[in-house]
PDB file of N, CA and C in Angstrom:
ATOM      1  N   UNK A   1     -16.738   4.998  -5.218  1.00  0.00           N
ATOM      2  CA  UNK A   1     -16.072   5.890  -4.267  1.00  0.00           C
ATOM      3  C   UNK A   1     -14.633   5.387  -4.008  1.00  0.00           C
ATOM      4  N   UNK A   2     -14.325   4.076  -3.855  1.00  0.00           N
ATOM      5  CA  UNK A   2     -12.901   3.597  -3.257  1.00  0.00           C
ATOM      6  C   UNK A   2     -12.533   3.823  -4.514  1.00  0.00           C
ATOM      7  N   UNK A   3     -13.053   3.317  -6.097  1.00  0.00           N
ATOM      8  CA  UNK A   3     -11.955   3.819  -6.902  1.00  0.00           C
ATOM      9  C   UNK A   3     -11.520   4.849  -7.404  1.00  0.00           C
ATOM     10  N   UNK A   4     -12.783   5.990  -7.243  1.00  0.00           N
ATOM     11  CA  UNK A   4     -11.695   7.225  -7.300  1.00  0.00           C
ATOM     12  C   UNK A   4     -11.208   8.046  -6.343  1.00  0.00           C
ATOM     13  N   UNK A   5     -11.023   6.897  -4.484  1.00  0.00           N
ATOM     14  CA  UNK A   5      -9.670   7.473  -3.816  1.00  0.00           C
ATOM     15  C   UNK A   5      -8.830   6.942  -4.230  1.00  0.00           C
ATOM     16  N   UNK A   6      -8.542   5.674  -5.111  1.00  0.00           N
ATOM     17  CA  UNK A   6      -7.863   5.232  -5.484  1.00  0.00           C
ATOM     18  C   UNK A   6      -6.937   5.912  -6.657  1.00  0.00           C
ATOM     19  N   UNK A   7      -7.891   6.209  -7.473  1.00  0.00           N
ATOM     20  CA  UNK A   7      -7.344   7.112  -8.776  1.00  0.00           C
ATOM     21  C   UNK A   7      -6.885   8.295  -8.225  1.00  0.00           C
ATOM     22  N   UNK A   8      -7.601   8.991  -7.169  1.00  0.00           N
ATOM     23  CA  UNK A   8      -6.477  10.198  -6.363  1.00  0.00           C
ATOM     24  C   UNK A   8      -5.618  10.147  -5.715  1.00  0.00           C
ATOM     25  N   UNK A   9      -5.203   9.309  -5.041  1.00  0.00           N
ATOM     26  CA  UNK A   9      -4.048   8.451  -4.419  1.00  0.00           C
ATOM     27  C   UNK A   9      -2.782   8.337  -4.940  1.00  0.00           C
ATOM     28  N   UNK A  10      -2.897   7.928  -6.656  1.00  0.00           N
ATOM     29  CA  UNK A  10      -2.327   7.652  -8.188  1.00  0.00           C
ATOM     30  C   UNK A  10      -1.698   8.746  -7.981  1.00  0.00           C
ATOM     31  N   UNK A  11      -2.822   9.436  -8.466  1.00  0.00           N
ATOM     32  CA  UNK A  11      -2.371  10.805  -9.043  1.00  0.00           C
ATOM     33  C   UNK A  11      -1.111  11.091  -7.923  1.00  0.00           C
ATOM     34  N   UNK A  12      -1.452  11.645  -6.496  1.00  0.00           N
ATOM     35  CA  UNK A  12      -0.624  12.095  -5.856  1.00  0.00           C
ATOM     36  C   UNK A  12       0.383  11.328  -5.795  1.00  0.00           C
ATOM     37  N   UNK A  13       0.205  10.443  -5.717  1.00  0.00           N
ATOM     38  CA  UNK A  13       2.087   9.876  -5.567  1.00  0.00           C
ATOM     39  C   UNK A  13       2.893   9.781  -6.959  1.00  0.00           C
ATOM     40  N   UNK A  14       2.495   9.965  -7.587  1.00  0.00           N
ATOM     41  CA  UNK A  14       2.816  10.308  -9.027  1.00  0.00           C
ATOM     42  C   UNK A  14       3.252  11.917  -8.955  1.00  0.00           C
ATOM     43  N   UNK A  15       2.334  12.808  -8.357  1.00  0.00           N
ATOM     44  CA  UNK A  15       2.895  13.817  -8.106  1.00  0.00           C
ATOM     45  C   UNK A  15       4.142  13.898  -7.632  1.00  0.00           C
ATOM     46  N   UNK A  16       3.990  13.777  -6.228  1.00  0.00           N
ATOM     47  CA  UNK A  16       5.175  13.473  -5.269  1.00  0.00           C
ATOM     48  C   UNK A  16       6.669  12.977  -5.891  1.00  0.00           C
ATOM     49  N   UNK A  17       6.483  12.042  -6.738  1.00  0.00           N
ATOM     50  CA  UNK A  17       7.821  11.026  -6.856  1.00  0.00           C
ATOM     51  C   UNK A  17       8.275  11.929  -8.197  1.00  0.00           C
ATOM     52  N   UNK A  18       7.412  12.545  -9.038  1.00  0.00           N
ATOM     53  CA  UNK A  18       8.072  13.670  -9.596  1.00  0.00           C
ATOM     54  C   UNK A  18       8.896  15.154  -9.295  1.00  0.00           C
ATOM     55  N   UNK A  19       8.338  15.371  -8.049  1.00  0.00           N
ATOM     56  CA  UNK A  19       8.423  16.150  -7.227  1.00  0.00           C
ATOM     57  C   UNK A  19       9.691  16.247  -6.598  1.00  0.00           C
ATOM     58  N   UNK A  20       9.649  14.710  -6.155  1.00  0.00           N
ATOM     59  CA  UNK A  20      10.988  14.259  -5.562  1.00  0.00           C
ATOM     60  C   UNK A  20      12.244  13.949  -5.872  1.00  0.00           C
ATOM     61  N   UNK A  21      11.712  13.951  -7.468  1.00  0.00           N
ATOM     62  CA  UNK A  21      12.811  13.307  -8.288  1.00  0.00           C
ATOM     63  C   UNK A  21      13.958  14.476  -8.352  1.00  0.00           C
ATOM     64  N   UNK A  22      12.824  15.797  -9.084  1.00  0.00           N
ATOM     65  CA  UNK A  22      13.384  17.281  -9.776  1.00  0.00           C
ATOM     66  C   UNK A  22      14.468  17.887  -8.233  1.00  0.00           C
ATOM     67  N   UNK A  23      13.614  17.422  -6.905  1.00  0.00           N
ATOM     68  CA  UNK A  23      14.118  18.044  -5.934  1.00  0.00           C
ATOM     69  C   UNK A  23      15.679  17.277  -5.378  1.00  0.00           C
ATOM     70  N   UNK A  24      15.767  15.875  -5.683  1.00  0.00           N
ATOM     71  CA  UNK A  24      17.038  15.708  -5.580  1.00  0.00           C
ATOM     72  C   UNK A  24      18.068  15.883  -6.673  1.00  0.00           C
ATOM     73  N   UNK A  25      17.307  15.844  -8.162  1.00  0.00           N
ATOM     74  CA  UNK A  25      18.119  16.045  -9.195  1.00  0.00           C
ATOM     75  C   UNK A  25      18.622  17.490  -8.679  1.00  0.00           C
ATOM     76  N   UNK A  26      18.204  18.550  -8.461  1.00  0.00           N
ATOM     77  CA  UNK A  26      18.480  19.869  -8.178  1.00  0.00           C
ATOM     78  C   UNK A  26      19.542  19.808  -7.563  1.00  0.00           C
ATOM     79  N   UNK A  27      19.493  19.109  -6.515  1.00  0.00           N
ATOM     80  CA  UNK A  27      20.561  19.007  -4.920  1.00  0.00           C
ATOM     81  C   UNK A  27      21.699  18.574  -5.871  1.00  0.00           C
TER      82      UNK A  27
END
């Protein structure tokens, strides 16, 4: 169970920092 909040955790901030990246590259 903790390792796959762990592995979803991953994922999302992996999301995010892509997310974040495209959204300041944009700016």
């Amino acid at each position: 169970m903790e390792g796959g909040h762990k592995q979803w955790g991953d994922g999302w901030v992996r999301l995010v920092s892509d997310w974040w990246r495209g959204s300041r590259g944009g700016e």
